[in-house]
N, C-alpha and C. Protein backbone atom coordinates (compact mmCIF):
# COMPACT_ATOMS: atom_id res chain seq x y z
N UNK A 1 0.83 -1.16 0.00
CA UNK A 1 0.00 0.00 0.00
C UNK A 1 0.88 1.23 0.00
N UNK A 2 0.32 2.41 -0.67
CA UNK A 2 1.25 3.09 -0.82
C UNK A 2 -0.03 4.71 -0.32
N UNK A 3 0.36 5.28 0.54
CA UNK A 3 -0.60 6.18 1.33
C UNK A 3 -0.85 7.18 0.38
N UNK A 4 -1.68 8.12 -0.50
CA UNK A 4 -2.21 9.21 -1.04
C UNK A 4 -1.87 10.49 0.21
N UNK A 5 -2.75 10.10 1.26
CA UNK A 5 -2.62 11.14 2.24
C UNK A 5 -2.63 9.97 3.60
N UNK A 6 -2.69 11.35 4.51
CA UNK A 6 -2.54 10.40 6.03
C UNK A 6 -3.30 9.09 5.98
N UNK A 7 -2.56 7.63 6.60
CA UNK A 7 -3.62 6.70 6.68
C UNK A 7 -3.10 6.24 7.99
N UNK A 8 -4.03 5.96 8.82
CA UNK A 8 -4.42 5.87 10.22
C UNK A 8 -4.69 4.55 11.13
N UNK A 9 -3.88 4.08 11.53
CA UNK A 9 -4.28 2.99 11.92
C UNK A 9 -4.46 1.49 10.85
N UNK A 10 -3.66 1.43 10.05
CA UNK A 10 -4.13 0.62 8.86
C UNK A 10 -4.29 -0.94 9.24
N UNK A 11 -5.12 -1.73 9.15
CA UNK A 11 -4.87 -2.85 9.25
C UNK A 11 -5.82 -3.69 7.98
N UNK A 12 -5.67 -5.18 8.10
CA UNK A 12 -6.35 -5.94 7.09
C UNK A 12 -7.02 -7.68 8.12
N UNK A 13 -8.37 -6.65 7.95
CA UNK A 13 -8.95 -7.83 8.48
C UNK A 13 -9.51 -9.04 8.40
N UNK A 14 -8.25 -9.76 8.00
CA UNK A 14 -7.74 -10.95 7.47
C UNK A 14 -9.17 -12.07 7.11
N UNK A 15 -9.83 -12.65 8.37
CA UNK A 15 -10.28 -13.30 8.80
C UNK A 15 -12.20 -13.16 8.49
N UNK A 16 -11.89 -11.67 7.65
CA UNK A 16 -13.49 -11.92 6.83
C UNK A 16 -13.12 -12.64 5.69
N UNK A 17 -12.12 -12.98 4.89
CA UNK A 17 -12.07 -13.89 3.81
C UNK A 17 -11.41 -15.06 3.91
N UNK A 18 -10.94 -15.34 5.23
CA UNK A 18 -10.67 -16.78 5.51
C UNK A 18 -10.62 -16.97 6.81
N UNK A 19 -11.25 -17.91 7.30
CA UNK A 19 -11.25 -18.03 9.19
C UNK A 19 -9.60 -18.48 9.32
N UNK A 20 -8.60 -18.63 8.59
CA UNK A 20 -7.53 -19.32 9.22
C UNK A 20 -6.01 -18.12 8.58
N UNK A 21 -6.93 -16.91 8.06
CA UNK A 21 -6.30 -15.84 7.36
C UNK A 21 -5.58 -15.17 9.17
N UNK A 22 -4.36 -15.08 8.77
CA UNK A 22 -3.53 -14.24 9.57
C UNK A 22 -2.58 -12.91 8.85
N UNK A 23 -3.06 -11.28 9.28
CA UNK A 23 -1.89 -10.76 8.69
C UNK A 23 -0.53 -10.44 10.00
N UNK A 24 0.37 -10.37 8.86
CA UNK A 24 1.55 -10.11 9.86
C UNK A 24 1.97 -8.75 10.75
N UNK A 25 0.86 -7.87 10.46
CA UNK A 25 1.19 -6.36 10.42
C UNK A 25 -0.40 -5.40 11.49
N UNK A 26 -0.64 -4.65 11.65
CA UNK A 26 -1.21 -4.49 12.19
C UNK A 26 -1.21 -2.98 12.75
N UNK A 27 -2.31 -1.82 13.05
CA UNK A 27 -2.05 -0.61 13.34
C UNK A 27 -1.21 0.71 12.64
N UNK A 28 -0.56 0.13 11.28
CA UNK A 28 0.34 0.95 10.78
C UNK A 28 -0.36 2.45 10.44
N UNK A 29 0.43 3.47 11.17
CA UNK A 29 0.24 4.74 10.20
C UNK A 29 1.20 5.14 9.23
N UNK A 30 0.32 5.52 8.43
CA UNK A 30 1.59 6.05 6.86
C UNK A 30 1.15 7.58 6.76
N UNK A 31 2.18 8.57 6.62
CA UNK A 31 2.39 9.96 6.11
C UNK A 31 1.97 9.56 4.91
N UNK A 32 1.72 10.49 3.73
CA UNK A 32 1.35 10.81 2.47
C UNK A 32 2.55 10.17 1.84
N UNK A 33 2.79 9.72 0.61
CA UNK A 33 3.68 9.09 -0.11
C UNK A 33 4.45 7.80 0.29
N UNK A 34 4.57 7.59 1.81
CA UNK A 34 4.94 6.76 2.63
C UNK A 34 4.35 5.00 1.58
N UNK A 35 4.68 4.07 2.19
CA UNK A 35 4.78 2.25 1.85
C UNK A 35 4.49 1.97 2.53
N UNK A 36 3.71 0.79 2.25
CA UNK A 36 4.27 -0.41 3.62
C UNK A 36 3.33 -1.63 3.24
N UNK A 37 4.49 -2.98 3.87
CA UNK A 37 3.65 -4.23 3.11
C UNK A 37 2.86 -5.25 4.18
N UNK A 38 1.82 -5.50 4.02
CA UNK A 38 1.23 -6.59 5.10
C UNK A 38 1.14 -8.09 4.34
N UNK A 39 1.89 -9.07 4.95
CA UNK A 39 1.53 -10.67 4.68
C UNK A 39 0.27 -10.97 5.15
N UNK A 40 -0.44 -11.70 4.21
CA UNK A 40 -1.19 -12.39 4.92
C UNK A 40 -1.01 -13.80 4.81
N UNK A 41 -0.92 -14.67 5.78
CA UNK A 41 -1.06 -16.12 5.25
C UNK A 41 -2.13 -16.80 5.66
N UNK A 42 -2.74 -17.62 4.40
CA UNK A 42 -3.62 -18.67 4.07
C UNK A 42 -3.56 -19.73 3.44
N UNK A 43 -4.54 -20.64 3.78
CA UNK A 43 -4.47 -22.19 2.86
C UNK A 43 -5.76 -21.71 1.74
N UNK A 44 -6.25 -20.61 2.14
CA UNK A 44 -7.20 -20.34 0.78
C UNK A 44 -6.55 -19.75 -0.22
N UNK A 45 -6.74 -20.69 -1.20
CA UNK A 45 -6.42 -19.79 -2.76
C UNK A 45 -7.15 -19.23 -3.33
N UNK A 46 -6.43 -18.46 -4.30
CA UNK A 46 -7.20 -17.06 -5.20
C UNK A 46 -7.97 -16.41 -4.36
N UNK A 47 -7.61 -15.82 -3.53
CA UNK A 47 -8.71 -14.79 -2.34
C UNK A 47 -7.51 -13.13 -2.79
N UNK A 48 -6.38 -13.34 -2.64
CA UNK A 48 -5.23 -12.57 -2.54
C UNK A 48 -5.87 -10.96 -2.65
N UNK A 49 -6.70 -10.50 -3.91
CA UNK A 49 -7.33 -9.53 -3.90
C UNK A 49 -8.06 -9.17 -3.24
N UNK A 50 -9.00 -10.21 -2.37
CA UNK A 50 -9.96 -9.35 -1.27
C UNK A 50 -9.23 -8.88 -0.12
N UNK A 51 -8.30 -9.20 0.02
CA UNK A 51 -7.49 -8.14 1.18
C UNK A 51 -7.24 -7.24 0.93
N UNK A 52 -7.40 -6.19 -0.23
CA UNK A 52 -6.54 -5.48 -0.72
C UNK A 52 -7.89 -4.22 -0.63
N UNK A 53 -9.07 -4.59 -0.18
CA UNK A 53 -10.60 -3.85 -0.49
C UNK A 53 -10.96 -3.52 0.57
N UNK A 54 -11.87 -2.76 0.59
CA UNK A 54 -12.49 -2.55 1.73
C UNK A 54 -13.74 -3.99 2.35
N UNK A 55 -14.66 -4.12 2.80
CA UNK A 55 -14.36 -4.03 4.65
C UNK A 55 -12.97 -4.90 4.90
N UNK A 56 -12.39 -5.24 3.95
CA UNK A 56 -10.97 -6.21 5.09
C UNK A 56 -10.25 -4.84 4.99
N UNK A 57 -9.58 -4.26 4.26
CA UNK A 57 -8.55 -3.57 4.22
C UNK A 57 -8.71 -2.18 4.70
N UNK A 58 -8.57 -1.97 6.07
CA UNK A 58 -9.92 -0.85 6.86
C UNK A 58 -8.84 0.17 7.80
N UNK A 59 -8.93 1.22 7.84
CA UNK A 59 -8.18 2.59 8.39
C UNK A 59 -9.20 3.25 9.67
N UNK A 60 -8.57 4.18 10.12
CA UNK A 60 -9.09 4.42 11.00
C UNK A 60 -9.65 5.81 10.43
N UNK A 61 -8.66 6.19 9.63
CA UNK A 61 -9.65 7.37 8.26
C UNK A 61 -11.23 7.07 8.13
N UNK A 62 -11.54 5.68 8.05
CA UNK A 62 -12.97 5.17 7.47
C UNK A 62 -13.93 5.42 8.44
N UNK A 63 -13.76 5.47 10.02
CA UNK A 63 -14.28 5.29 11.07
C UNK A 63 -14.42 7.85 10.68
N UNK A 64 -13.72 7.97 10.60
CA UNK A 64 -13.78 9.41 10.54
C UNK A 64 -14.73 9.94 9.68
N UNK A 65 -14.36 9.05 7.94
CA UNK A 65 -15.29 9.63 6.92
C UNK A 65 -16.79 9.08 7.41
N UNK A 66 -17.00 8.46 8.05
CA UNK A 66 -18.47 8.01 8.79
C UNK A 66 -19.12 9.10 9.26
N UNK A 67 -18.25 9.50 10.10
CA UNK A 67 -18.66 10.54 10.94
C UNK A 67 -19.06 11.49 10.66
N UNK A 68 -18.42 12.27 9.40
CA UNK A 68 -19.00 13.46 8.76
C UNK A 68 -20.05 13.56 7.76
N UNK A 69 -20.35 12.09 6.95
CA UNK A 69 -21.77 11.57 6.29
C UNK A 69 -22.64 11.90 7.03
């Protein structure tokens, strides 16, 4: 993932697309332009893209843009 602007708390919540989904990473904040990579490991195949979406792939930004809807 590579941050646009502030991202807050980043995590990937593994375990809506596989009960045995673990990521390695957890809480990251990224500055604007900032990286950063999360593993996930599974025995499920071809899922790889739904981590990458929203509701797994969830900020604490999202909990904010709620707020002002």
């Amino acid at each position: 993932m590579t941050a646009r602007s502030l991202v807050k708390d980043l995590t990937v919540l593994a375990d809506r697309v596989a009960a045995d989904a673990v990521a390695d990473d957890a809480l990251i904040t990224l500055p604007a332009g900032a990286s950063w990579s999360i593993n996930v490991h599974t025995a499920e195949r071809g899922v790889g893209e739904a981590f990458r979406v929203a509701p797994v792939l969830r900020t604490a930004n999202d909990l904010s843009a709620l707020a002002r809807a």
